[in-house]
PDB file of N, CA and C in Angstrom:
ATOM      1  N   UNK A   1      72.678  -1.745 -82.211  1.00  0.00           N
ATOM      2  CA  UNK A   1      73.773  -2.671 -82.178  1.00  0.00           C
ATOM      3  C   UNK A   1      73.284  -4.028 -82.656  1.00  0.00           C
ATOM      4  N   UNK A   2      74.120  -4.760 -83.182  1.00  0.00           N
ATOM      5  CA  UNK A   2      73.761  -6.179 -83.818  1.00  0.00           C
ATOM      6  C   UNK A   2      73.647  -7.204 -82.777  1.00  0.00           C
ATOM      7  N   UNK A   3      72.581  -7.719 -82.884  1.00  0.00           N
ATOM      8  CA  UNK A   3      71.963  -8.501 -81.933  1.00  0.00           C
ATOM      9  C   UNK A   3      72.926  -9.908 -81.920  1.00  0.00           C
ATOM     10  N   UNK A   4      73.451 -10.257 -80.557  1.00  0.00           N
ATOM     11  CA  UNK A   4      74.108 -11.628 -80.535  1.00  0.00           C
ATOM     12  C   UNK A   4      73.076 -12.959 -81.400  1.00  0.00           C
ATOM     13  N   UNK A   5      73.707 -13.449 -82.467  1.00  0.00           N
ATOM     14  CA  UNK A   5      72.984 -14.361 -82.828  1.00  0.00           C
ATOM     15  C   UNK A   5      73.483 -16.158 -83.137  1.00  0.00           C
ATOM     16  N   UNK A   6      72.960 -17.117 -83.303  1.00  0.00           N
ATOM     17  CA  UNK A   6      73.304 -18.503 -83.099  1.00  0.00           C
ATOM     18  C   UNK A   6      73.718 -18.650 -84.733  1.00  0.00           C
ATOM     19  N   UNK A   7      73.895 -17.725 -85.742  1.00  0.00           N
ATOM     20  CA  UNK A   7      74.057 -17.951 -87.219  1.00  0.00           C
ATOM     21  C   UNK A   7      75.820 -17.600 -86.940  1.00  0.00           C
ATOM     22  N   UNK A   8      75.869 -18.326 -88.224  1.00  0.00           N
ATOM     23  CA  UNK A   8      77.642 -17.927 -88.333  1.00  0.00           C
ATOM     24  C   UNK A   8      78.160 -16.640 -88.318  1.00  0.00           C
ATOM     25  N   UNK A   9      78.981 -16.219 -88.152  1.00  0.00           N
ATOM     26  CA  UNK A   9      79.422 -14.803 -88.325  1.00  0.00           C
ATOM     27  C   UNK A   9      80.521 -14.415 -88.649  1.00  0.00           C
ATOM     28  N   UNK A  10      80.600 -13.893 -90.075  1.00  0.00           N
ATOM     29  CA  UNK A  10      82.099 -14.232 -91.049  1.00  0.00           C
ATOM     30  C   UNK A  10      81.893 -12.292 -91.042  1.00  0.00           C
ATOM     31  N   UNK A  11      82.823 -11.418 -91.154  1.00  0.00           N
ATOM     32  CA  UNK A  11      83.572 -10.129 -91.526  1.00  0.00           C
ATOM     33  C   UNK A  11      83.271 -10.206 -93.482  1.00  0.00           C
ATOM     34  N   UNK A  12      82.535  -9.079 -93.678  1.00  0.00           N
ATOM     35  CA  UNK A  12      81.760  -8.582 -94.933  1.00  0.00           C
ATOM     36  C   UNK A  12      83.079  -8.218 -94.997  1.00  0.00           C
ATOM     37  N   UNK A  13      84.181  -8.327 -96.631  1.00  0.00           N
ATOM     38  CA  UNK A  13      85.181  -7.063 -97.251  1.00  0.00           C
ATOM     39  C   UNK A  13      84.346  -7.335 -98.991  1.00  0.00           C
ATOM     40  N   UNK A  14      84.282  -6.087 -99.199  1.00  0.00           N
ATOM     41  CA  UNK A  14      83.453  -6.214-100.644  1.00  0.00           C
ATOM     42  C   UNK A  14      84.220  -5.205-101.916  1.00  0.00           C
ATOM     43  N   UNK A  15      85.195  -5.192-103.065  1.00  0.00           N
ATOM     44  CA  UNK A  15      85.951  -4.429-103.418  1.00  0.00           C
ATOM     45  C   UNK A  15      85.174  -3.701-104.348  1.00  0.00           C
ATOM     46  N   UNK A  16      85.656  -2.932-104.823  1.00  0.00           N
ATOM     47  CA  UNK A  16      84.762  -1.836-105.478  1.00  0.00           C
ATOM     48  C   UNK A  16      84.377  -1.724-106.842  1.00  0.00           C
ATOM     49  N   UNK A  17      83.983  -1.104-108.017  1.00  0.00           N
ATOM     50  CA  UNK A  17      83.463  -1.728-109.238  1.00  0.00           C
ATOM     51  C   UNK A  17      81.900  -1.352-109.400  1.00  0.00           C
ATOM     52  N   UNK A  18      81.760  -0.536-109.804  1.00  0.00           N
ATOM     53  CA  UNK A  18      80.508   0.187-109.724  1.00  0.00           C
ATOM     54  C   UNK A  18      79.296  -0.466-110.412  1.00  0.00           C
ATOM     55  N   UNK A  19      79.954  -1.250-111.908  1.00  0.00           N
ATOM     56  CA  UNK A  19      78.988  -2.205-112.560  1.00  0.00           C
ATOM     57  C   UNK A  19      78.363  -3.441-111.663  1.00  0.00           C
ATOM     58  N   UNK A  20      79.738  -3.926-110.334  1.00  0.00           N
ATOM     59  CA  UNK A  20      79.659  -4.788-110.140  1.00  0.00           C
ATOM     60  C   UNK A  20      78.769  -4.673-108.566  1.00  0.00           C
ATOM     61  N   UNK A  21      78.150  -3.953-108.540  1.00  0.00           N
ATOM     62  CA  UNK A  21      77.112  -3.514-107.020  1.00  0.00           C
ATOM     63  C   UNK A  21      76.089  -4.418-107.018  1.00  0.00           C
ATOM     64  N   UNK A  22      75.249  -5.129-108.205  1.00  0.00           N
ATOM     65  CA  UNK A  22      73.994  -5.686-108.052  1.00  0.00           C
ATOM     66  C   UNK A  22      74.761  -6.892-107.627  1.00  0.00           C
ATOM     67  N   UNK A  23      75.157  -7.345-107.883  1.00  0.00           N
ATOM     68  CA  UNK A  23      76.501  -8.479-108.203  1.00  0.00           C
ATOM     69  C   UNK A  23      76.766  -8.851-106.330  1.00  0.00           C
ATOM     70  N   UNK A  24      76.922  -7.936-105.894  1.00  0.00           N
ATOM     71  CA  UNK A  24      77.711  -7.622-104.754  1.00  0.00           C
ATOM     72  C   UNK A  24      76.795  -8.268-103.809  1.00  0.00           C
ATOM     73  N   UNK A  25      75.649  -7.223-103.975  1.00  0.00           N
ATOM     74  CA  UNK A  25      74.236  -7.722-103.397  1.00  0.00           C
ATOM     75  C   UNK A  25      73.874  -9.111-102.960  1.00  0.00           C
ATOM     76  N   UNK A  26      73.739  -8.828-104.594  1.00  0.00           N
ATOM     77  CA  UNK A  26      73.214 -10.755-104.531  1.00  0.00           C
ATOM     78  C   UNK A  26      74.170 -11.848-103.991  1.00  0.00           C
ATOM     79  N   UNK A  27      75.351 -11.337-103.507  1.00  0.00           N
ATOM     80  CA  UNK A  27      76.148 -12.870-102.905  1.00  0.00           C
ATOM     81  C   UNK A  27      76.030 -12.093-101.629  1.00  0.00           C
ATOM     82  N   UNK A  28      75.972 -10.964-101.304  1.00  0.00           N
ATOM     83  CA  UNK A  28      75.327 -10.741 -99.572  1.00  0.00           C
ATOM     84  C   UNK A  28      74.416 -11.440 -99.258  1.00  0.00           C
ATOM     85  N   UNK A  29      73.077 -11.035-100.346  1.00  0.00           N
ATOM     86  CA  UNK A  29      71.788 -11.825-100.154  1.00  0.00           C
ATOM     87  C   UNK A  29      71.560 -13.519 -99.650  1.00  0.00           C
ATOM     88  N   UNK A  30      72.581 -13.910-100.741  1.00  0.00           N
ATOM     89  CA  UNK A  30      72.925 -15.294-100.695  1.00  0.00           C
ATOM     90  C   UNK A  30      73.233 -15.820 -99.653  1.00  0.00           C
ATOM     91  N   UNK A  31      74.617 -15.245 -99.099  1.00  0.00           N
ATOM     92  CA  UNK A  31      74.764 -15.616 -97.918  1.00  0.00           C
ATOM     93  C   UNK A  31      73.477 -15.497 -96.455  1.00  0.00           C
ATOM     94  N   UNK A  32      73.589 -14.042 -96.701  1.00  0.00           N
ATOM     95  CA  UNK A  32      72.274 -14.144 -95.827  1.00  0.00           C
ATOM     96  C   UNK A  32      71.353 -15.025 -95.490  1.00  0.00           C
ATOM     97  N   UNK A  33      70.882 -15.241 -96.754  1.00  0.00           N
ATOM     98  CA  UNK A  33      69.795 -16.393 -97.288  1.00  0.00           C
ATOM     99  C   UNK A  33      69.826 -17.716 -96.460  1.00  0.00           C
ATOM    100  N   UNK A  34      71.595 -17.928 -96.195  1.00  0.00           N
ATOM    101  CA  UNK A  34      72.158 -19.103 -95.989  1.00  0.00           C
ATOM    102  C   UNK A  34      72.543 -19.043 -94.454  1.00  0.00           C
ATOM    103  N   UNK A  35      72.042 -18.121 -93.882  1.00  0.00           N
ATOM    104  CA  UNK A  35      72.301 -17.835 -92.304  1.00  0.00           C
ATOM    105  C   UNK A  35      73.753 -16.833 -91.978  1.00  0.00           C
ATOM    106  N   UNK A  36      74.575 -16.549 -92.520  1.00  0.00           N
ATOM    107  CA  UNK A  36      75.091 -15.858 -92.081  1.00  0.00           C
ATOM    108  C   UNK A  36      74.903 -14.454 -92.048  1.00  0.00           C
ATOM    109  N   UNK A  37      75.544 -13.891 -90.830  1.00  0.00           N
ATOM    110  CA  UNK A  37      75.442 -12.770 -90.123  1.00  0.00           C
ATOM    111  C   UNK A  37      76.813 -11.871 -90.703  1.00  0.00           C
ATOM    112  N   UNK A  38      76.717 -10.505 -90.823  1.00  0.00           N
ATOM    113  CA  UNK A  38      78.211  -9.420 -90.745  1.00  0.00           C
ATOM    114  C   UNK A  38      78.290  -8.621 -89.743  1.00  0.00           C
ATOM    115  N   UNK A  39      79.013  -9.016 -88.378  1.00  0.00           N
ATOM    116  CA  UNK A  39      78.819  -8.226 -87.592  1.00  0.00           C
ATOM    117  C   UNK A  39      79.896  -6.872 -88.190  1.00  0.00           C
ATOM    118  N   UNK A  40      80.385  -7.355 -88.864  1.00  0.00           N
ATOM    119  CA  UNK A  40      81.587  -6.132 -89.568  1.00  0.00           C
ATOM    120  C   UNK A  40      81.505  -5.988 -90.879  1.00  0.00           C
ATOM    121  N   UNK A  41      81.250  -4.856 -91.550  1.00  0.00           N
ATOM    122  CA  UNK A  41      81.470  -4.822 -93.466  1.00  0.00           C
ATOM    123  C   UNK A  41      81.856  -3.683 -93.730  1.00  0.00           C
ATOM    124  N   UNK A  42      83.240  -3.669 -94.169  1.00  0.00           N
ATOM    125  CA  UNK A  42      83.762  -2.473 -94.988  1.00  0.00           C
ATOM    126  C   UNK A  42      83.946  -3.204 -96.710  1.00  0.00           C
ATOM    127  N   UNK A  43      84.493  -1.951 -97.000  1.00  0.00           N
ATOM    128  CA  UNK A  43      84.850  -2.406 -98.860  1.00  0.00           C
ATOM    129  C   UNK A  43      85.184  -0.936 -99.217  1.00  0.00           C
ATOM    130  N   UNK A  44      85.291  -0.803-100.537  1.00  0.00           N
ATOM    131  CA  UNK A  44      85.928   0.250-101.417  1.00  0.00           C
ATOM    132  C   UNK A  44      85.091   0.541-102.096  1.00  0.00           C
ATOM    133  N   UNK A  45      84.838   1.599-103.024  1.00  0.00           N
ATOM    134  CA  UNK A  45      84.393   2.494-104.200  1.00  0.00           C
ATOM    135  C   UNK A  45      82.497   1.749-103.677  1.00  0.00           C
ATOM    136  N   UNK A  46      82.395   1.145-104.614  1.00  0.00           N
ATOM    137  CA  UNK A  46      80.659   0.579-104.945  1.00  0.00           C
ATOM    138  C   UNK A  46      80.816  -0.539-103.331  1.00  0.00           C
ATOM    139  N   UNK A  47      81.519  -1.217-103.442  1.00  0.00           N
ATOM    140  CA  UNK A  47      81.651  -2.213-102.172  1.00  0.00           C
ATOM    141  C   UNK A  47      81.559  -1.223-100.861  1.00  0.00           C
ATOM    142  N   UNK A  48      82.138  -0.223-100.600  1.00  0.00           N
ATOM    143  CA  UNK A  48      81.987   0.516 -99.397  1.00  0.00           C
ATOM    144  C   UNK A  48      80.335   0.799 -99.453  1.00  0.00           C
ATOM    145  N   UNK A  49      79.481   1.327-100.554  1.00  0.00           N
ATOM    146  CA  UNK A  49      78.099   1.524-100.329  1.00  0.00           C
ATOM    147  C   UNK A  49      77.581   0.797 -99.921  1.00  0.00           C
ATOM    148  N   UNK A  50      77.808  -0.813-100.866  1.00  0.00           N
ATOM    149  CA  UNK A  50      76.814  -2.201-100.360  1.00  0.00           C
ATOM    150  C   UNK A  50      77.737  -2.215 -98.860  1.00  0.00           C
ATOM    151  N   UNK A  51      78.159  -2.188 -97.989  1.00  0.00           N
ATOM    152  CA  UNK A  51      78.448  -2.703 -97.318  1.00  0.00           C
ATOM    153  C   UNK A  51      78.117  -2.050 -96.096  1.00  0.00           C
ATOM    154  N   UNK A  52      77.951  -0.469 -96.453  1.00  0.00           N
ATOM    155  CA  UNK A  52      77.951   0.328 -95.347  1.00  0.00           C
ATOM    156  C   UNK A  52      76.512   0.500 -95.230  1.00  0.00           C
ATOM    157  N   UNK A  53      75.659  -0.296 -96.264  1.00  0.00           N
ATOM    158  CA  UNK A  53      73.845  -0.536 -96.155  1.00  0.00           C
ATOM    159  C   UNK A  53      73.476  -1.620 -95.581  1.00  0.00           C
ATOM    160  N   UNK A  54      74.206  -2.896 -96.070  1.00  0.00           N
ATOM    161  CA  UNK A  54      74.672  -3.994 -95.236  1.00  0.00           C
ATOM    162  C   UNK A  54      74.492  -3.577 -93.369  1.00  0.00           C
ATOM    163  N   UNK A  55      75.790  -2.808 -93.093  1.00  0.00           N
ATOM    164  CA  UNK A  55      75.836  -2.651 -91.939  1.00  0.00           C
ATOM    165  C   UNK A  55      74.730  -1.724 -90.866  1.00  0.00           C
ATOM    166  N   UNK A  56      74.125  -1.096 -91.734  1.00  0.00           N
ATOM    167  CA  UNK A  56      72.912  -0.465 -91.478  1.00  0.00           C
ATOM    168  C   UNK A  56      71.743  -0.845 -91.242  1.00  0.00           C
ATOM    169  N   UNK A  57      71.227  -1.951 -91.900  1.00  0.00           N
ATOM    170  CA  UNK A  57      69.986  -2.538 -92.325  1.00  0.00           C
ATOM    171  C   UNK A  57      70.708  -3.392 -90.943  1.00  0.00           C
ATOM    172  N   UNK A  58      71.214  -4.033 -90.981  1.00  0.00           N
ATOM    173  CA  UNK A  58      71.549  -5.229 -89.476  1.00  0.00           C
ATOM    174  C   UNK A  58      71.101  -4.145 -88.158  1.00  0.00           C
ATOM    175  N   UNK A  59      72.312  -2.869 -88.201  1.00  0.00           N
ATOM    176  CA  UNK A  59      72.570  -2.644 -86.982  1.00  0.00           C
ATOM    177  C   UNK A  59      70.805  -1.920 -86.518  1.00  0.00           C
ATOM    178  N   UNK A  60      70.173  -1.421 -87.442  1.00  0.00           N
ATOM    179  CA  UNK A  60      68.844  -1.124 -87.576  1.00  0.00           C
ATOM    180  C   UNK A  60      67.579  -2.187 -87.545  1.00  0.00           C
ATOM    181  N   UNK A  61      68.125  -3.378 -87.528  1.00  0.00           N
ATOM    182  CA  UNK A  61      67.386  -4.734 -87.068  1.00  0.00           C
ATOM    183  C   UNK A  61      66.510  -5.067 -88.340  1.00  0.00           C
ATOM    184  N   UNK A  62      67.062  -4.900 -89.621  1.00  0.00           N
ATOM    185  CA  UNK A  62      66.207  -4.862 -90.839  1.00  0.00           C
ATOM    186  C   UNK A  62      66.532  -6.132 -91.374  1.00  0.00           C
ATOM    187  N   UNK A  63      65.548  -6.180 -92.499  1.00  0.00           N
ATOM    188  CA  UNK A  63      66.381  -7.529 -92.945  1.00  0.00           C
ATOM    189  C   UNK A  63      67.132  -6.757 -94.652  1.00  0.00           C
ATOM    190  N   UNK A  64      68.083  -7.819 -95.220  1.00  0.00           N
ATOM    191  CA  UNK A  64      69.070  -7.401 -96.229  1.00  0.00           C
ATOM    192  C   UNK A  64      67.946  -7.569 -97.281  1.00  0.00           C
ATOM    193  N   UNK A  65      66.952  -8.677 -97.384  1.00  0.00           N
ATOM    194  CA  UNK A  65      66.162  -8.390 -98.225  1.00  0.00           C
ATOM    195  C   UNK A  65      65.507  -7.104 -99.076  1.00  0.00           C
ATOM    196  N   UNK A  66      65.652  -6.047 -98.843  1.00  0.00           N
ATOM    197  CA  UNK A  66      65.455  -4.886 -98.717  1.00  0.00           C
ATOM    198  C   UNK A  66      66.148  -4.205-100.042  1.00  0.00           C
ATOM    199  N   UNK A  67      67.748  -4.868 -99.352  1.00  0.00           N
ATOM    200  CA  UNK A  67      68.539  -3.912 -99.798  1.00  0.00           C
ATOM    201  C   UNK A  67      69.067  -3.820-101.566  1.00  0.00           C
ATOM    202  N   UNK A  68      68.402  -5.206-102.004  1.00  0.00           N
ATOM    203  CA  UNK A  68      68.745  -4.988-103.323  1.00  0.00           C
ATOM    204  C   UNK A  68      67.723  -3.906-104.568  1.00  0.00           C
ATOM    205  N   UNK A  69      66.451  -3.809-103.974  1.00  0.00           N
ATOM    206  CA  UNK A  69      65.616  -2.122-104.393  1.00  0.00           C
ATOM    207  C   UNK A  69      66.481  -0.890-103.614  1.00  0.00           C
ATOM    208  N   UNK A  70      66.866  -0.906-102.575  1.00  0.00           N
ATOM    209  CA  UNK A  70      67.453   0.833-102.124  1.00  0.00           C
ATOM    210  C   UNK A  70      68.784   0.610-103.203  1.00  0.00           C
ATOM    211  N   UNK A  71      69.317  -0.597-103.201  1.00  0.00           N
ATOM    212  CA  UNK A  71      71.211  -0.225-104.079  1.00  0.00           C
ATOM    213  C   UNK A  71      70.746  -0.218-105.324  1.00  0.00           C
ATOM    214  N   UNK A  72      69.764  -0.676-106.008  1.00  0.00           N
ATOM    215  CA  UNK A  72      68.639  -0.221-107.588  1.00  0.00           C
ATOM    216  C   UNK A  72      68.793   0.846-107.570  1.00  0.00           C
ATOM    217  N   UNK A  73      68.585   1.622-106.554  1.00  0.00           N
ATOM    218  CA  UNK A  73      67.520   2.831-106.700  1.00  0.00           C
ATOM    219  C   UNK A  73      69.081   3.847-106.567  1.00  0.00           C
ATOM    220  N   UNK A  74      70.469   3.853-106.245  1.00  0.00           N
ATOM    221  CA  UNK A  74      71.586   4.702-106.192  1.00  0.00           C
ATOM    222  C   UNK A  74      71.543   5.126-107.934  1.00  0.00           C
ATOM    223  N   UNK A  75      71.970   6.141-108.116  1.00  0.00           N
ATOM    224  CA  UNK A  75      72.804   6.771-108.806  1.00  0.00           C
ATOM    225  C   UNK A  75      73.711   6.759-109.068  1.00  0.00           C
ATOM    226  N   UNK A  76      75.017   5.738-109.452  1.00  0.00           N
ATOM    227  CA  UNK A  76      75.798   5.559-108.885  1.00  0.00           C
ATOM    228  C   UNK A  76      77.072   6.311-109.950  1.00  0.00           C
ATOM    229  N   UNK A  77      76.137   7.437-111.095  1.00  0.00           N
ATOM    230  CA  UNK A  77      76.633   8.156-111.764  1.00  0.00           C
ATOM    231  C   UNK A  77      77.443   9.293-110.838  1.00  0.00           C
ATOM    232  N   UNK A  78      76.430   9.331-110.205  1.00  0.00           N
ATOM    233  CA  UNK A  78      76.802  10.927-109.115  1.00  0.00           C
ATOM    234  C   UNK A  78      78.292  10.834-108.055  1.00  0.00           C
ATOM    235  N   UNK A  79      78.453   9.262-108.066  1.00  0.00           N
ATOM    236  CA  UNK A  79      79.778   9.129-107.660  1.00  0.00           C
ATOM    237  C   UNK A  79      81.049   8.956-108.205  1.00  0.00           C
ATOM    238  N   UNK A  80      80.861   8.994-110.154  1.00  0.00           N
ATOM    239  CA  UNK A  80      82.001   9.273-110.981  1.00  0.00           C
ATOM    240  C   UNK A  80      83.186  10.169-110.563  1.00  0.00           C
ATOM    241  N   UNK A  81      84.244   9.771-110.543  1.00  0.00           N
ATOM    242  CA  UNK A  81      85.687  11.092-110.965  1.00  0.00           C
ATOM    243  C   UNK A  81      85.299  11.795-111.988  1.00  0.00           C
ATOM    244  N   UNK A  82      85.906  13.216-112.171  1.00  0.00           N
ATOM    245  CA  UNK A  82      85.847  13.540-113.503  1.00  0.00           C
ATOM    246  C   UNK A  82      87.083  12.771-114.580  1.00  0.00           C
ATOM    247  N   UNK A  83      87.139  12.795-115.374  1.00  0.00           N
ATOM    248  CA  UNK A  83      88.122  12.499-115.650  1.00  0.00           C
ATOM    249  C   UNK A  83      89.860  13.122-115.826  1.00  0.00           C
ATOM    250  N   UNK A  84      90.408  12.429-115.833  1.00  0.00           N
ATOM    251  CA  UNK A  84      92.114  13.274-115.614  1.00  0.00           C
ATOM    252  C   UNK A  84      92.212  14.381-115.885  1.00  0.00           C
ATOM    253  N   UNK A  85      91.662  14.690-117.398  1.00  0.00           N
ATOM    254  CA  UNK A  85      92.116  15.915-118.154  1.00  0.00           C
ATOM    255  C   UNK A  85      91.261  16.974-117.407  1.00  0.00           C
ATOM    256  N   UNK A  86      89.864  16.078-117.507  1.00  0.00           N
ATOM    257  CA  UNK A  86      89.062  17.568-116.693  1.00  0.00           C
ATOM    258  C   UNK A  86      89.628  17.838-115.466  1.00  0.00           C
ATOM    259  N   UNK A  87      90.482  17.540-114.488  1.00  0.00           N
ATOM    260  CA  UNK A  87      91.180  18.113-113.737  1.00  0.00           C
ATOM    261  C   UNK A  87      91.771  19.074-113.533  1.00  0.00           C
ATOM    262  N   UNK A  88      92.477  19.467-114.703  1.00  0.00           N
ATOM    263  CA  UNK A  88      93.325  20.367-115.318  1.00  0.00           C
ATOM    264  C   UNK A  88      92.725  21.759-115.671  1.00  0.00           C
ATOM    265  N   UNK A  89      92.684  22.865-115.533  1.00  0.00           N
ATOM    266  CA  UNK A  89      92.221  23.748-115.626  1.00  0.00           C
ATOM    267  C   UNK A  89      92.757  24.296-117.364  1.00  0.00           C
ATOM    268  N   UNK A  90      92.243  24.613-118.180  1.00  0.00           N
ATOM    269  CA  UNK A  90      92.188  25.310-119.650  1.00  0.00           C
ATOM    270  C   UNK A  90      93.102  26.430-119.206  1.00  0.00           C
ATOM    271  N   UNK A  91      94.167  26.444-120.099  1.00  0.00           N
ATOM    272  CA  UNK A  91      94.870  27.636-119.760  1.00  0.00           C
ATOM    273  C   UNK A  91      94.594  28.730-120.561  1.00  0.00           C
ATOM    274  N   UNK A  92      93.616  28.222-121.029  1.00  0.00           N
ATOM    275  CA  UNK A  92      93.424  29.634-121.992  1.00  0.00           C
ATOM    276  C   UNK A  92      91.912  30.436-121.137  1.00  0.00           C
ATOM    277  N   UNK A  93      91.361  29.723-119.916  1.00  0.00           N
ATOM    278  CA  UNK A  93      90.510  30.030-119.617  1.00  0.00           C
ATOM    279  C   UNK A  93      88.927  29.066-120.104  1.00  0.00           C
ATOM    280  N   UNK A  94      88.822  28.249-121.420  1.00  0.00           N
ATOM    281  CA  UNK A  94      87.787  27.701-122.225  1.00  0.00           C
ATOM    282  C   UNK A  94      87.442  26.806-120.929  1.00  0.00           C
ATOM    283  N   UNK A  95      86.116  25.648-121.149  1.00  0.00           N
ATOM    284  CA  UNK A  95      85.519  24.999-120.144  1.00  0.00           C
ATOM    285  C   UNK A  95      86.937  23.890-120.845  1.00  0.00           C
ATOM    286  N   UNK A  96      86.825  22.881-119.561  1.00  0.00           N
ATOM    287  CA  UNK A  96      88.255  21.912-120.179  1.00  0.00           C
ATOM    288  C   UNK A  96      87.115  20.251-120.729  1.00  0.00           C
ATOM    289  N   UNK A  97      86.052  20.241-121.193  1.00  0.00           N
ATOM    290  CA  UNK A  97      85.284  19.593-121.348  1.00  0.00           C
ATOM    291  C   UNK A  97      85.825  18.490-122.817  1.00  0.00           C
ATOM    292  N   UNK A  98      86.456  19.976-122.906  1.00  0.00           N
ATOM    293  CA  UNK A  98      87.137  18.863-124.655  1.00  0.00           C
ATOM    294  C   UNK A  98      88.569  19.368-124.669  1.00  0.00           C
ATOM    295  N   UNK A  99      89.528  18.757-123.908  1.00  0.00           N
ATOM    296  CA  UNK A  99      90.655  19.333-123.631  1.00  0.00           C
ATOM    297  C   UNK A  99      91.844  19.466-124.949  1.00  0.00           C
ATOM    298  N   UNK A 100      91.727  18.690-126.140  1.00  0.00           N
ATOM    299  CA  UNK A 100      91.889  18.694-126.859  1.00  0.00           C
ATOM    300  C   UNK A 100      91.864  19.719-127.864  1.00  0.00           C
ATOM    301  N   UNK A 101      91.174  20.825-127.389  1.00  0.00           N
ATOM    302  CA  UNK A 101      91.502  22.020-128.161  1.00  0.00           C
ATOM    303  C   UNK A 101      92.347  23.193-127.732  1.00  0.00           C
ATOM    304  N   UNK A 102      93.011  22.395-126.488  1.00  0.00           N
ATOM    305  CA  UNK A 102      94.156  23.153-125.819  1.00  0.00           C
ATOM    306  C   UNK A 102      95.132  22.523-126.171  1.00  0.00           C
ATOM    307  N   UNK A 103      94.937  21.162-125.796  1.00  0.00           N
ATOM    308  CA  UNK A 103      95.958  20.278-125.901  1.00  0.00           C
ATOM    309  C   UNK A 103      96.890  20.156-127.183  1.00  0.00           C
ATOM    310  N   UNK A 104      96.476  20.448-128.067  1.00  0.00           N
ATOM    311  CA  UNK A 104      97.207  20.422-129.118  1.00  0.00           C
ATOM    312  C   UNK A 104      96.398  21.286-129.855  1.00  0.00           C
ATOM    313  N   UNK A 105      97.133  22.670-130.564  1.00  0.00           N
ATOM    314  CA  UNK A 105      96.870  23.719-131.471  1.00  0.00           C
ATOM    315  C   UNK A 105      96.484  23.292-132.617  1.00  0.00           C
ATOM    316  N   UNK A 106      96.400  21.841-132.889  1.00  0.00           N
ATOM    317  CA  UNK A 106      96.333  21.677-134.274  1.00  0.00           C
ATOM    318  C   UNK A 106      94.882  20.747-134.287  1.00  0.00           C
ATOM    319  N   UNK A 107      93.947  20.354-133.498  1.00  0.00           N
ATOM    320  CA  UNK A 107      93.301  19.413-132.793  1.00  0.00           C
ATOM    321  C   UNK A 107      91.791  20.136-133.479  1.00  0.00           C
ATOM    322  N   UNK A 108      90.973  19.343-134.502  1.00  0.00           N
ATOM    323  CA  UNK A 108      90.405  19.466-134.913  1.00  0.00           C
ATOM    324  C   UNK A 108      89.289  18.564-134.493  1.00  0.00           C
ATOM    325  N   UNK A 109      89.209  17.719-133.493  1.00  0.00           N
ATOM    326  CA  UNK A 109      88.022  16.298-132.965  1.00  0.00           C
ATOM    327  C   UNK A 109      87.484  17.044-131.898  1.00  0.00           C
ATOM    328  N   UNK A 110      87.042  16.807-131.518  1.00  0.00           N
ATOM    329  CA  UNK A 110      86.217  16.851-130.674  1.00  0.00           C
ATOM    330  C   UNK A 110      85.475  18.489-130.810  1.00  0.00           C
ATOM    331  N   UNK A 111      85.397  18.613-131.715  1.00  0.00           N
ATOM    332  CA  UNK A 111      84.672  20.457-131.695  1.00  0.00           C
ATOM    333  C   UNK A 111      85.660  21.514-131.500  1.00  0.00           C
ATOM    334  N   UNK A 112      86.631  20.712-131.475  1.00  0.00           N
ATOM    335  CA  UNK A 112      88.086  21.702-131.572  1.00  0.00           C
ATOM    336  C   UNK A 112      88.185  22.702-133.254  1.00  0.00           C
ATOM    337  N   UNK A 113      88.611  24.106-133.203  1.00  0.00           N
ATOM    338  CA  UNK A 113      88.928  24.843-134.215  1.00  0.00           C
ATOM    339  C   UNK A 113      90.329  24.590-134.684  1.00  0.00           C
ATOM    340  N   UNK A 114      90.949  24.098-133.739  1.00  0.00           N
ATOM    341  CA  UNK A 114      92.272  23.935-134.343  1.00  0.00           C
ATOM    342  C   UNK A 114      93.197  25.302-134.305  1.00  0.00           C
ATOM    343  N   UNK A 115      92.231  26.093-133.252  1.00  0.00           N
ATOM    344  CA  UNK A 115      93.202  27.520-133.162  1.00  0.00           C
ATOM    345  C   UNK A 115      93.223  27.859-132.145  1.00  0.00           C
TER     346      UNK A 115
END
């Protein structure tokens, strides 16, 4: 649990943006830097990670210093959507990787036969 402390204590919300994670960091850091405390941090997409490490590294008595090598070190490929189309299952059965050769019979881009 987060130790009662004499530093300010403002509620972490951090929105999401996957480019924007180092970003994120570094104005945690900052603040940090600057004495404040999160006894609370949620956020969305990339912001829910920094935040829910945030809340970890505190409630674990660590310091945030830390945390900008472990959020380096994510993958943060592995948390992509696929995209729309790949959703969609190929009705012809094909992988839907290049949907475009379903999508239109006549579709010659993407490695499409056009048949």
């Amino acid at each position: 649990m987060l130790q009662k402390s004499k530093s300010p204590a403002v509620d972490l919300v951090l929105e999401g943006g996957g480019v924007q994670r180092i970003g994120l960091v570094g104005a945690v850091l900052t603040w940090s830097d600057n004495g404040l405390v999160f006894p609370r941090a949620a956020g969305t997409s990339a912001g829910a990670i920094v935040a829910s490490r945030v809340a970890a590294h505190q409630v674990a008595g660590g310091t945030l210093s830390e945390l900008e090598t472990i959020v380096r070190s994510v993958d943060y490929r592995k948390f992509q959507d696929e995209g729309l189309l790949d959703a969609f299952p190929d009705p012809r059965g094909r992988s839907p990787s290049c949907c475009c050769t379903w999508a239109s019979p006549r579709a010659t881009t993407c490695g499409g036969s056009g048949r």
